[in-house]
PDB file of N, CA and C in Angstrom:
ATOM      1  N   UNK A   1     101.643 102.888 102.581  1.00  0.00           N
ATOM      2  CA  UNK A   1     102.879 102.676 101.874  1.00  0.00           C
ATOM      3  C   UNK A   1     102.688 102.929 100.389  1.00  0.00           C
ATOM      4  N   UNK A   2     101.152 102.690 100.010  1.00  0.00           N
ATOM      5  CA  UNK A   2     101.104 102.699  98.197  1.00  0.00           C
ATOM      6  C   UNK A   2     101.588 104.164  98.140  1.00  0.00           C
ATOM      7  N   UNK A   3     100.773 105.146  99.008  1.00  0.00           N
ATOM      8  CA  UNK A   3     100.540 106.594  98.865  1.00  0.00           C
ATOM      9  C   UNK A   3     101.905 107.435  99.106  1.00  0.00           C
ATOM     10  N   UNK A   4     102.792 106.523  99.502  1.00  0.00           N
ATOM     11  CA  UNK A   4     104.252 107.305  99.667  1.00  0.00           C
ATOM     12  C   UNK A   4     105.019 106.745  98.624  1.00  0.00           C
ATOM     13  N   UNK A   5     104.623 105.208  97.954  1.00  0.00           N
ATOM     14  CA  UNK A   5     105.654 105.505  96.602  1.00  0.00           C
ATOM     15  C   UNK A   5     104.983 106.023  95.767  1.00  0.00           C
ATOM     16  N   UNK A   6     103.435 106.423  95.449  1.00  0.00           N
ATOM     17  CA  UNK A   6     103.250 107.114  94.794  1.00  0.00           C
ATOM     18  C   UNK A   6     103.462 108.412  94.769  1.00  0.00           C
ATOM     19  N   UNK A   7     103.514 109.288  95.541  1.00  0.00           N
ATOM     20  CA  UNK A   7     104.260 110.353  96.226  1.00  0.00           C
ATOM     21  C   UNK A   7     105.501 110.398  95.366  1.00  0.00           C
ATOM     22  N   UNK A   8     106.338 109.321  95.308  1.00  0.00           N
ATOM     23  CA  UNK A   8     107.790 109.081  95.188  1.00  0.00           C
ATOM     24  C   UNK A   8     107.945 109.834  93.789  1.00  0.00           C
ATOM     25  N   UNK A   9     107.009 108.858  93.292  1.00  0.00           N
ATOM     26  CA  UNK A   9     106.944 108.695  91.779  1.00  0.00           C
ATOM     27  C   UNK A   9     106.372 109.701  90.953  1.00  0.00           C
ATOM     28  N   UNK A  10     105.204 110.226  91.197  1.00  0.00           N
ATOM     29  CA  UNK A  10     104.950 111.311  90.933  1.00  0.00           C
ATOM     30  C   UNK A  10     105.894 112.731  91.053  1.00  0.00           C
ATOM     31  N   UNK A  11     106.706 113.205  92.290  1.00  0.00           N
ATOM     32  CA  UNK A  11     107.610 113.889  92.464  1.00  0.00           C
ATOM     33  C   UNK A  11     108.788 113.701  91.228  1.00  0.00           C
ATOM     34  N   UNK A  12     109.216 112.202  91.901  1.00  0.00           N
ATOM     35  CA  UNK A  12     110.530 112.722  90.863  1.00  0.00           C
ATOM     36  C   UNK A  12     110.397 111.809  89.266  1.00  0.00           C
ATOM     37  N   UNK A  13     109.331 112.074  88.817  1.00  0.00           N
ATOM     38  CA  UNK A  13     108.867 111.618  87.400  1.00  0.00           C
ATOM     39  C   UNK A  13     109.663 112.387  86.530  1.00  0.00           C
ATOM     40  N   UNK A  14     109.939 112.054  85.247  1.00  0.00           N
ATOM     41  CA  UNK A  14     110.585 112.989  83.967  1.00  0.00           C
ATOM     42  C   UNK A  14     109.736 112.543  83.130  1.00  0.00           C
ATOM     43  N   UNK A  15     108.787 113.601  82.658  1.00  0.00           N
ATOM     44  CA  UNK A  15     107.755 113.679  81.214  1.00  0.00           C
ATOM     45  C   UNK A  15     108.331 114.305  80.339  1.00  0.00           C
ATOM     46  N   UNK A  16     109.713 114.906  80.426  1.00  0.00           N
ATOM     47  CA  UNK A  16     110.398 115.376  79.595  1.00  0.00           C
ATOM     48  C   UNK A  16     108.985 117.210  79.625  1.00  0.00           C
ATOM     49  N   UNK A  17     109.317 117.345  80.723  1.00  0.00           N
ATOM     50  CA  UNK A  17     108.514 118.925  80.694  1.00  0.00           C
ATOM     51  C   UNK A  17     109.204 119.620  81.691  1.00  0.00           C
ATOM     52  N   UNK A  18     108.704 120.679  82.231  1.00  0.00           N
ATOM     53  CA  UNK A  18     109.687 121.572  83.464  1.00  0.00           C
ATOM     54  C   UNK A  18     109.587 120.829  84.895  1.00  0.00           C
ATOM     55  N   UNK A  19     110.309 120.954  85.550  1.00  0.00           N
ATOM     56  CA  UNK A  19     110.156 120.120  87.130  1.00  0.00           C
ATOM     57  C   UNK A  19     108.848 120.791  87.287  1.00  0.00           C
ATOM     58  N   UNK A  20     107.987 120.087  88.237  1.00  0.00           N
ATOM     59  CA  UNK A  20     107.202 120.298  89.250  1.00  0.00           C
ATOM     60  C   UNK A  20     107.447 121.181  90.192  1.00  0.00           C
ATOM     61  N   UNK A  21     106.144 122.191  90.410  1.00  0.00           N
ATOM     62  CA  UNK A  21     106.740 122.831  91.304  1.00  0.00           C
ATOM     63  C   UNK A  21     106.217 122.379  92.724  1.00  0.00           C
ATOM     64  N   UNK A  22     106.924 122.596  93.591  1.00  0.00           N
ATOM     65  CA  UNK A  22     106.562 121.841  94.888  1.00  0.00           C
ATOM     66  C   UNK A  22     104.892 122.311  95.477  1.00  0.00           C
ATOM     67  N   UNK A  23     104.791 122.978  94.664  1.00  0.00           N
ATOM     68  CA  UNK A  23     103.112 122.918  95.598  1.00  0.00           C
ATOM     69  C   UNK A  23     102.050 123.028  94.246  1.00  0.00           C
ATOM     70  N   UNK A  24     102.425 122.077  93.540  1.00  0.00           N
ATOM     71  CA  UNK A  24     101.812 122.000  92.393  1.00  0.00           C
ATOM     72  C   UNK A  24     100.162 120.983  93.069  1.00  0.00           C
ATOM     73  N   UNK A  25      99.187 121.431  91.773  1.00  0.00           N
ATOM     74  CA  UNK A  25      98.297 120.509  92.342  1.00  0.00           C
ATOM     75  C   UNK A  25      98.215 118.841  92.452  1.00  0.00           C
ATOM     76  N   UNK A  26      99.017 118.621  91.592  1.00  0.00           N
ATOM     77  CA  UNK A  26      99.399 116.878  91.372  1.00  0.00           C
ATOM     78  C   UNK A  26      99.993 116.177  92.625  1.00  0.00           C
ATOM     79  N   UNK A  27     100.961 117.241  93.678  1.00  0.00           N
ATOM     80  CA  UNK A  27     101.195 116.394  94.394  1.00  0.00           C
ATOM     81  C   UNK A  27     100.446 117.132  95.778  1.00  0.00           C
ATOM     82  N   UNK A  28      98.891 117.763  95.547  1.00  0.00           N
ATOM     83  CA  UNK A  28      97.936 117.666  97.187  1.00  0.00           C
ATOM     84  C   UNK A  28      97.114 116.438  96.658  1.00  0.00           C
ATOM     85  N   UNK A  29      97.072 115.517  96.222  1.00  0.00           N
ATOM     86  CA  UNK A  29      96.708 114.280  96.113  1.00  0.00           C
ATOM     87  C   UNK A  29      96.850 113.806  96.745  1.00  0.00           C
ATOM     88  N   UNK A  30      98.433 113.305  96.817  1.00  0.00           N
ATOM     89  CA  UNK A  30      98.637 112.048  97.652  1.00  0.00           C
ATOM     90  C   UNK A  30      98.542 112.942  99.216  1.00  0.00           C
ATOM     91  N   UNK A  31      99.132 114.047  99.464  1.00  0.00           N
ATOM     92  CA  UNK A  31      99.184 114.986 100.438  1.00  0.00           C
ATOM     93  C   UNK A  31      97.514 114.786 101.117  1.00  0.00           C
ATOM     94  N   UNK A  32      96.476 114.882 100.789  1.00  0.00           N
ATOM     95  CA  UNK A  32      95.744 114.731 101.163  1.00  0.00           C
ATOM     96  C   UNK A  32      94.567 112.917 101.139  1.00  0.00           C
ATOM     97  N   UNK A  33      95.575 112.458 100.582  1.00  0.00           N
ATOM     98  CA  UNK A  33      95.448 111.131 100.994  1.00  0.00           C
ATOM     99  C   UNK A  33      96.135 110.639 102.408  1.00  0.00           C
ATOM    100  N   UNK A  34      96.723 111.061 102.596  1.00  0.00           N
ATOM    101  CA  UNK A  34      97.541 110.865 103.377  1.00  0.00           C
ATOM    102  C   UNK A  34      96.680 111.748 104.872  1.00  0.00           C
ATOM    103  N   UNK A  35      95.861 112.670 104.774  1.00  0.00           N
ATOM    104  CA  UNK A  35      95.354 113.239 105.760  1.00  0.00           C
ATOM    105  C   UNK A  35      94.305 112.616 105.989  1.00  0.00           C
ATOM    106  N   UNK A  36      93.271 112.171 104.826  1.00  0.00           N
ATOM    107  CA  UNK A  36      92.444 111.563 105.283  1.00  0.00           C
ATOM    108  C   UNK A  36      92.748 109.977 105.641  1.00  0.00           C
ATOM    109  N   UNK A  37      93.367 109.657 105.452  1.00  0.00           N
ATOM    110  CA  UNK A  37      93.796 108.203 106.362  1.00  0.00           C
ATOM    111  C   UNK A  37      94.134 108.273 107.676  1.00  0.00           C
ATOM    112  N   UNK A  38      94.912 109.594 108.178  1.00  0.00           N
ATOM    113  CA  UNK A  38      94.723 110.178 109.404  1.00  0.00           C
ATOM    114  C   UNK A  38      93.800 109.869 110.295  1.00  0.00           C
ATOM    115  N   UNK A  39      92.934 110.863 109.480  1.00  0.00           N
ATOM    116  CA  UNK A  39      91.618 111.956 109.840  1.00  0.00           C
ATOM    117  C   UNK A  39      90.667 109.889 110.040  1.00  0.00           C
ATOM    118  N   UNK A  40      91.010 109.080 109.678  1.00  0.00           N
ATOM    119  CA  UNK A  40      90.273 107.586 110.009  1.00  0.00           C
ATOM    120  C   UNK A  40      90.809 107.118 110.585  1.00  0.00           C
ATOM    121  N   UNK A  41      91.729 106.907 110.341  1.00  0.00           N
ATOM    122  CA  UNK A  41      92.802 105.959 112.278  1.00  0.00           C
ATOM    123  C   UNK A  41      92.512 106.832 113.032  1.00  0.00           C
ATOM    124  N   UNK A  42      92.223 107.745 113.492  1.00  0.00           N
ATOM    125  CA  UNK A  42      91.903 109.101 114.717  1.00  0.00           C
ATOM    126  C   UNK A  42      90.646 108.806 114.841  1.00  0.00           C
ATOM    127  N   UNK A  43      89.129 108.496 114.102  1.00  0.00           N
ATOM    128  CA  UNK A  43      87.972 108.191 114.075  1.00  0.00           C
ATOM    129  C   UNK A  43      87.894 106.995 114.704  1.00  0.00           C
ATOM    130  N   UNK A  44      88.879 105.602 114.013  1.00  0.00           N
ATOM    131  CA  UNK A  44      88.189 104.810 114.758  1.00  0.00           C
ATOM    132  C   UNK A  44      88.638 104.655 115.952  1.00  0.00           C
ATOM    133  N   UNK A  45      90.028 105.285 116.362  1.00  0.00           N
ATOM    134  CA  UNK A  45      90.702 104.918 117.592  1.00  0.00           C
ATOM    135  C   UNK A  45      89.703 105.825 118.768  1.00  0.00           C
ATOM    136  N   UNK A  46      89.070 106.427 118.526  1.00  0.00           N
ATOM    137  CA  UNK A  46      88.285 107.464 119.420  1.00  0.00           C
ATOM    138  C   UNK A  46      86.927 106.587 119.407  1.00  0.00           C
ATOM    139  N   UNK A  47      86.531 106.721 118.256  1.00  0.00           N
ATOM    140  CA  UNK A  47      85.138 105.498 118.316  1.00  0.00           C
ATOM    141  C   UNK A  47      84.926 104.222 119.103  1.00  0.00           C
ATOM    142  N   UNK A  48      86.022 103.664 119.112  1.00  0.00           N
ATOM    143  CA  UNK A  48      87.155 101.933 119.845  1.00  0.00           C
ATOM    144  C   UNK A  48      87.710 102.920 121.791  1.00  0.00           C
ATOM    145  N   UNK A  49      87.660 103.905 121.716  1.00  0.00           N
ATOM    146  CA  UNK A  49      87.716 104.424 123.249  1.00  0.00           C
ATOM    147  C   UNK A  49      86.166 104.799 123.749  1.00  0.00           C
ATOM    148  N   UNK A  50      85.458 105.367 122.972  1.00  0.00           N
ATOM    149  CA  UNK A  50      84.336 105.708 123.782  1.00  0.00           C
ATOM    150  C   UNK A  50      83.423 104.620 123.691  1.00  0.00           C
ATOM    151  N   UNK A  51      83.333 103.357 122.797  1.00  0.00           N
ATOM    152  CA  UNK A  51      82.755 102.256 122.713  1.00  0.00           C
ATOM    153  C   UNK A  51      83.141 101.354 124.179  1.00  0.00           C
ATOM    154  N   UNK A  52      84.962 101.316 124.674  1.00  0.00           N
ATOM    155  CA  UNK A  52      84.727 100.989 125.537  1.00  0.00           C
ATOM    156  C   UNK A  52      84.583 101.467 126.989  1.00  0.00           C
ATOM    157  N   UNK A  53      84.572 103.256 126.907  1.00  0.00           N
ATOM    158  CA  UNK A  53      83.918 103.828 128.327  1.00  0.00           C
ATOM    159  C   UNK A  53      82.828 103.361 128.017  1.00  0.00           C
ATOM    160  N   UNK A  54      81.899 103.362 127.320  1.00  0.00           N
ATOM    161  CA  UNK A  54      80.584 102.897 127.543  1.00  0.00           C
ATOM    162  C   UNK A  54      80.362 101.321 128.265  1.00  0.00           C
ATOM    163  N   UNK A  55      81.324 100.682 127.792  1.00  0.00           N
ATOM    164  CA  UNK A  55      80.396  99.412 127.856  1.00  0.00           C
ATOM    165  C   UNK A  55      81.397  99.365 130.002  1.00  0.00           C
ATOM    166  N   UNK A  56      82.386  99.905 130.018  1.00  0.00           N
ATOM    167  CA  UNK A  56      82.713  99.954 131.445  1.00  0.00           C
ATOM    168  C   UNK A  56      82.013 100.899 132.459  1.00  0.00           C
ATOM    169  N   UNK A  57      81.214 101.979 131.750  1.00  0.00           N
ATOM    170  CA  UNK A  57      80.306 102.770 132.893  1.00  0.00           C
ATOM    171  C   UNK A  57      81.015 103.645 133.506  1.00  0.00           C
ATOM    172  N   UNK A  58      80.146 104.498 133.737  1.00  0.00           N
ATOM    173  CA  UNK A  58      81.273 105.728 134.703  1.00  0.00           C
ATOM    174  C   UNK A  58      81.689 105.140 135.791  1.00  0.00           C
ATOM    175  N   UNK A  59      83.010 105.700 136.454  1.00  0.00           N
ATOM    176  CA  UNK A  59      83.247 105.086 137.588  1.00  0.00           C
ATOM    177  C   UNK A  59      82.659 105.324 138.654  1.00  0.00           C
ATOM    178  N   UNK A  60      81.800 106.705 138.588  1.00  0.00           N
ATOM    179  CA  UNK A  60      81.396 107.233 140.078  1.00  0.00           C
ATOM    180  C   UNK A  60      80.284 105.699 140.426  1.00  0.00           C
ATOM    181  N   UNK A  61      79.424 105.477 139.143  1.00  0.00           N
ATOM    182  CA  UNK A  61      78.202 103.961 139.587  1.00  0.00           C
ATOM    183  C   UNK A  61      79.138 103.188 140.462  1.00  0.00           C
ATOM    184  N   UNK A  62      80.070 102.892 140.704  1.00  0.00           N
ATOM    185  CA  UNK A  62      80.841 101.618 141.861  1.00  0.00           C
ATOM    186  C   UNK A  62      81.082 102.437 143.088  1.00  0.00           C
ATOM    187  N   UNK A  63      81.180 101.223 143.850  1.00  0.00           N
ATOM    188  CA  UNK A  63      81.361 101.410 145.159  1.00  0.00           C
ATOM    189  C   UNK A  63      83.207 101.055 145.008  1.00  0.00           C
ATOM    190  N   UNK A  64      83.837 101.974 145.709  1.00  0.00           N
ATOM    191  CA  UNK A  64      85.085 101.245 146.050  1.00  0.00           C
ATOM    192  C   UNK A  64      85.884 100.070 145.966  1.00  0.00           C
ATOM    193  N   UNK A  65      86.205  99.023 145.335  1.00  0.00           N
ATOM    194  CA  UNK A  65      87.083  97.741 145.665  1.00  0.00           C
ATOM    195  C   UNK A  65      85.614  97.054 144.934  1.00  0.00           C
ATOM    196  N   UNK A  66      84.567  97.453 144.427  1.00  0.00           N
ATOM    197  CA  UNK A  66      83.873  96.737 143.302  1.00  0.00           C
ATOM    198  C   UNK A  66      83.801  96.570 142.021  1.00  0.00           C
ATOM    199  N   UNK A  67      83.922  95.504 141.515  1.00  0.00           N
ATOM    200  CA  UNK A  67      83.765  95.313 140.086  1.00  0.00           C
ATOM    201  C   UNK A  67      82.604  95.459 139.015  1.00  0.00           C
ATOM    202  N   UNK A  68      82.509  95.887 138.229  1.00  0.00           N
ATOM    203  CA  UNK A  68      81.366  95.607 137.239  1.00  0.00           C
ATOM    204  C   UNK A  68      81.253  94.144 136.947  1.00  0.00           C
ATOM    205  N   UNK A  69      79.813  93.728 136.885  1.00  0.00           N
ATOM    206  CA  UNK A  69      79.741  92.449 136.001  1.00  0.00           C
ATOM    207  C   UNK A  69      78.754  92.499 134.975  1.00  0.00           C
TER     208      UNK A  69
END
């Protein structure tokens, strides 16, 4: 949420100079803040899935209608 009102603010700022142009470098900042926060909720949510295939084991190790303990 900081990174989208800063976004906000930065965009529609008046420094009393020419508008911004939309693919100026000031605003791949937040643009790429915004990816790498991504690019980490996607890390740990994958990290938090294969942490728990591991700790459940492949399924072929069970027999039918058996549980792990």
């Amino acid at each position: 949420m900081i990174v989208g009102v800063a976004t906000l603010i930065v965009a529609h700022s008046d420094y009393n100079r020419p508008p911004v142009h939309p693919w100026s470098p000031i605003l791949w900042i937040p643009t790429m803040l915004w990816v790498a926060l991504g690019a980490a909720l996607l890390a740990v949510r994958l990290a938090a899935r294969r942490k728990r295939a591991a700790v459940a084991g492949p399924v072929s190790d069970r027999a039918e209608g058996e549980e792990r303990q």
